[in-house]
N, C-alpha and C. Protein backbone atom coordinates (compact mmCIF):
# COMPACT_ATOMS: atom_id res chain seq x y z
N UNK A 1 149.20 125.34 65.94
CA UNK A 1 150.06 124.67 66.89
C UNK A 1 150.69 125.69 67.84
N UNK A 2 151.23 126.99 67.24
CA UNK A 2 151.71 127.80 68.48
C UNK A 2 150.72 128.22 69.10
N UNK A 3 149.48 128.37 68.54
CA UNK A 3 148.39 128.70 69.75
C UNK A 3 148.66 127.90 70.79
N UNK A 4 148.38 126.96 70.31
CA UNK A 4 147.80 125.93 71.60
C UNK A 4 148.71 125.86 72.61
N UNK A 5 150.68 125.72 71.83
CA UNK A 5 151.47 125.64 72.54
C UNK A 5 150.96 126.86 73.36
N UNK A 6 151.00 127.87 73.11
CA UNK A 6 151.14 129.29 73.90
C UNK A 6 149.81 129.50 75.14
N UNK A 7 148.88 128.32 74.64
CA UNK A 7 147.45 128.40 75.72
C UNK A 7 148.37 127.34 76.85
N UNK A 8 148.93 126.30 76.57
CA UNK A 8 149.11 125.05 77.57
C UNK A 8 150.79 125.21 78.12
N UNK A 9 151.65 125.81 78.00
CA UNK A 9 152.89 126.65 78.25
C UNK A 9 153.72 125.39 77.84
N UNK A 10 153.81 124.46 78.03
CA UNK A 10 154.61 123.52 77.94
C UNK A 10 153.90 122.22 77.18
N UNK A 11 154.69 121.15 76.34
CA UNK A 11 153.86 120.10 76.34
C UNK A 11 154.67 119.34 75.69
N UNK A 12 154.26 117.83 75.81
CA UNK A 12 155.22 117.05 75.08
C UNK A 12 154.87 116.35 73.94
N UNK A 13 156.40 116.06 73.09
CA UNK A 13 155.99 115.83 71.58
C UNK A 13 154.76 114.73 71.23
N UNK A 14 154.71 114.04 71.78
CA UNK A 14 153.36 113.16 72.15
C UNK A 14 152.15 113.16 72.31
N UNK A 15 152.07 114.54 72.91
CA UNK A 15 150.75 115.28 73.29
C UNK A 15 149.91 116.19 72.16
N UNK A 16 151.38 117.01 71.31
CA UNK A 16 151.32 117.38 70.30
C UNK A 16 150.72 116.69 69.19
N UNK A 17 151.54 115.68 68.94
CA UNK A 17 150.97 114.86 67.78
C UNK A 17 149.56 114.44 68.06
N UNK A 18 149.26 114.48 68.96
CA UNK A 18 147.84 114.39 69.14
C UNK A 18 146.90 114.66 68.66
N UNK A 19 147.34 115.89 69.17
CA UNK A 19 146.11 117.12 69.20
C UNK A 19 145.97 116.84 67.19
N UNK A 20 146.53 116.70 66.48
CA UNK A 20 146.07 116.00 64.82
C UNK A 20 146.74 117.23 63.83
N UNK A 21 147.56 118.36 64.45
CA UNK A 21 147.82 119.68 63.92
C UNK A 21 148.21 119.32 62.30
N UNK A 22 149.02 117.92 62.07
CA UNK A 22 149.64 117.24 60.60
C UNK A 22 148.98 115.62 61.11
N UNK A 23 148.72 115.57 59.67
CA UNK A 23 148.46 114.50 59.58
C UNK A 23 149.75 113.13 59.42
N UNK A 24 150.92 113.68 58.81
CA UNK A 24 151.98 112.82 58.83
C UNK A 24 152.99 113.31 59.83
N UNK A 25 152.95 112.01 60.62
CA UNK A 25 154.33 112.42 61.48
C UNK A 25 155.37 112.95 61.07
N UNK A 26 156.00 112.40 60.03
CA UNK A 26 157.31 113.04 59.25
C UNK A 26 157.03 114.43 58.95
N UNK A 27 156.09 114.72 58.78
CA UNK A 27 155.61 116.82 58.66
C UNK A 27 155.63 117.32 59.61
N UNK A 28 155.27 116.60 60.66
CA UNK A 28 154.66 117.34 62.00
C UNK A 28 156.17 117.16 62.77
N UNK A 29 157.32 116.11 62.45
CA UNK A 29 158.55 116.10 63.11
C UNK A 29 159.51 117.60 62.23
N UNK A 30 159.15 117.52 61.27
CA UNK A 30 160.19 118.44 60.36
C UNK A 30 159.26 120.15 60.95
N UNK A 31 157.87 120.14 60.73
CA UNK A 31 157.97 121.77 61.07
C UNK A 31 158.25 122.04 62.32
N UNK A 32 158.17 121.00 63.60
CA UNK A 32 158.56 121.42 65.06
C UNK A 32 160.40 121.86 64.92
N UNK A 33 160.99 120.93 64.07
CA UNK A 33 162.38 121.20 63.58
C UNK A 33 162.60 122.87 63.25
N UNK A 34 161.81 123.27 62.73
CA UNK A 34 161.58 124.32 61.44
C UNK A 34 161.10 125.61 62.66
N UNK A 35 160.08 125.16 63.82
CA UNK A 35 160.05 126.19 64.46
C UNK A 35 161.27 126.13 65.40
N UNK A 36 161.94 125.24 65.56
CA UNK A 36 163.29 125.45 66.49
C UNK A 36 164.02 126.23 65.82
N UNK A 37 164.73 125.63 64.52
CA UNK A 37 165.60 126.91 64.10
C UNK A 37 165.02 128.17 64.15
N UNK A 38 164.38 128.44 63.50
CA UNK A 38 163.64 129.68 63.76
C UNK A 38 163.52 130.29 65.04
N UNK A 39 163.80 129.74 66.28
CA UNK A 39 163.55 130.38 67.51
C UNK A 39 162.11 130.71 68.13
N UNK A 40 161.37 129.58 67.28
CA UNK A 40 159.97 130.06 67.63
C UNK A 40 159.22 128.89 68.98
N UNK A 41 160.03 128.25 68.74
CA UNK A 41 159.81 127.30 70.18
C UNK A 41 161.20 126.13 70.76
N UNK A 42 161.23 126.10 71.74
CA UNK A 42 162.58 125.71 72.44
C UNK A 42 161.88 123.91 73.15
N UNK A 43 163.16 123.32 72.98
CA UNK A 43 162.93 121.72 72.84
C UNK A 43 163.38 121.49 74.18
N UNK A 44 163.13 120.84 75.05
CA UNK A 44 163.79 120.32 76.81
C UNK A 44 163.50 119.02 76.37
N UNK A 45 164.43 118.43 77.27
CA UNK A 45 164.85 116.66 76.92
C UNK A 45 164.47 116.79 78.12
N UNK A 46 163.79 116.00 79.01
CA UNK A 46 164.28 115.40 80.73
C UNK A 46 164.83 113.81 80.00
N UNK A 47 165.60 113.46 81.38
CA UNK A 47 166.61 112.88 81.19
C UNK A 47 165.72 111.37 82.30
N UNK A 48 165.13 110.88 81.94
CA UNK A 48 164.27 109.52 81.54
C UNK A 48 164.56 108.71 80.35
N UNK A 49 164.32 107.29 81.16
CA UNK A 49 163.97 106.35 79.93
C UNK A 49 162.55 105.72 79.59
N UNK A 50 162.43 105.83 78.81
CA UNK A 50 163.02 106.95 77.51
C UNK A 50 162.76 108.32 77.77
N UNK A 51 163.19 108.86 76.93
CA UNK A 51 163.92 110.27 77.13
C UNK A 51 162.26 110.82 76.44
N UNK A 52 162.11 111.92 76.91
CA UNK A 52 160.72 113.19 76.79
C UNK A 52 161.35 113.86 76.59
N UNK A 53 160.86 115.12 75.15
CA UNK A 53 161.01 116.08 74.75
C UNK A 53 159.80 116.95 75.09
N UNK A 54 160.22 117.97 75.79
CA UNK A 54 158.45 119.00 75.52
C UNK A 54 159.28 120.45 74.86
N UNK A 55 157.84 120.65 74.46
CA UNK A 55 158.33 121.97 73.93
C UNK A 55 157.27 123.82 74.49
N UNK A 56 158.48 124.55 74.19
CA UNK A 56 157.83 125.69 74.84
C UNK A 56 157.78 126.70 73.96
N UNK A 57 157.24 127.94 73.80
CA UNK A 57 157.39 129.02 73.18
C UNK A 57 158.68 130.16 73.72
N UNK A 58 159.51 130.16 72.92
CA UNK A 58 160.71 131.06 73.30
C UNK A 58 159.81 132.78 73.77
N UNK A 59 160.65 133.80 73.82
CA UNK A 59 159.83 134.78 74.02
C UNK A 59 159.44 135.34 72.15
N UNK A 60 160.31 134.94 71.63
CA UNK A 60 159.78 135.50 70.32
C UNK A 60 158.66 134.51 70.01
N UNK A 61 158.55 133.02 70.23
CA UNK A 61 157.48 132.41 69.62
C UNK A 61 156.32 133.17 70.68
N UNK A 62 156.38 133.65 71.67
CA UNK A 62 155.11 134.04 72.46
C UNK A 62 154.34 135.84 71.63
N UNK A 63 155.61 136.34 70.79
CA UNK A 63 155.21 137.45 70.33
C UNK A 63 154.30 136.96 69.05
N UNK A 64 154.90 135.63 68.08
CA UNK A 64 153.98 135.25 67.11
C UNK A 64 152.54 135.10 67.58
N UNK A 65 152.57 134.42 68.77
CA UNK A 65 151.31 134.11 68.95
C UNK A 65 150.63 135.19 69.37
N UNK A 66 151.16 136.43 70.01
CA UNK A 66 149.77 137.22 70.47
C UNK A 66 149.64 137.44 69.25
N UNK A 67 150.07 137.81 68.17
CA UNK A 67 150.18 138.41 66.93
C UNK A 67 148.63 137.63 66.00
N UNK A 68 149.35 135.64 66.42
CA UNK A 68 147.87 134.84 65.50
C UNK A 68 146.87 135.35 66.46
N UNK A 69 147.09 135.53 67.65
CA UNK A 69 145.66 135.84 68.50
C UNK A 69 144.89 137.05 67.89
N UNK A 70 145.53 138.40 67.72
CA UNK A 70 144.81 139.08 67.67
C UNK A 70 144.59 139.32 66.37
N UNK A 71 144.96 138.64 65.28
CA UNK A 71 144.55 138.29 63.59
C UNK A 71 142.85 137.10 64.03
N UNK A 72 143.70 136.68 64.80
CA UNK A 72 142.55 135.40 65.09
C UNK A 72 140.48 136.12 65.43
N UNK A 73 140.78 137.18 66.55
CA UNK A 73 140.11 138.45 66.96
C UNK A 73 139.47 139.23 65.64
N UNK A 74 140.29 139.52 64.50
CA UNK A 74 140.11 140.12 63.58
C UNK A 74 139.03 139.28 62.60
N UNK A 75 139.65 138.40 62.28
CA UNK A 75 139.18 137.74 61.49
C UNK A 75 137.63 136.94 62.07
N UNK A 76 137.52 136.63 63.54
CA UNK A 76 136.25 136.11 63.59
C UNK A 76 135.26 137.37 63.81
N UNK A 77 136.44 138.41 64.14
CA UNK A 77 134.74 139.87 64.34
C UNK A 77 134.52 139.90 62.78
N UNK A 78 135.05 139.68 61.88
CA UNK A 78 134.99 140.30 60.17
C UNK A 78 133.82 139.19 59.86
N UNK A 79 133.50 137.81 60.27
CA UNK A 79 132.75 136.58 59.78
C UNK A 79 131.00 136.76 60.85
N UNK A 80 131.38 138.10 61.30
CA UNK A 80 130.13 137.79 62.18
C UNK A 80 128.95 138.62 61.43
């Protein structure tokens, strides 16, 4: 999920659940929770009805991700 966040810069909780990252909403609402405290991605409301949440990678969630990227690099040169 922070990949993807970190490929598409922004996106909304909707879009997310999509993409199938958890299969139960109630998981997939609690770890987006779980990366907020953590500071690993930041929540924007726009102010619509109804109200949209998207979410972004803070600068520390953008350091996790080069981090899965280049594990990501590692690990598919090691399977070749």
């Amino acid at each position: 999920m922070i990949l993807h966040i970190h490929k598409v810069g922004e996106i909304s909780y909707y879009q997310l659940l999509k993409k199938g990252f958890l299969k139960s909403r109630e998981s997939f609402s609690i770890l987006l929770k779980e990366l907020e405290k953590e500071n690993i991605v930041e929540r924007r409301v726009l102010d619509m009805r109804p109200p949209r949440a998207l979410y972004a990678l803070t600068s520390e969630g953008k350091d996790v991700a080069e981090v899965l990227e280049k594990l990501e690099k590692i690990l598919r040169k090691n399977n070749s």
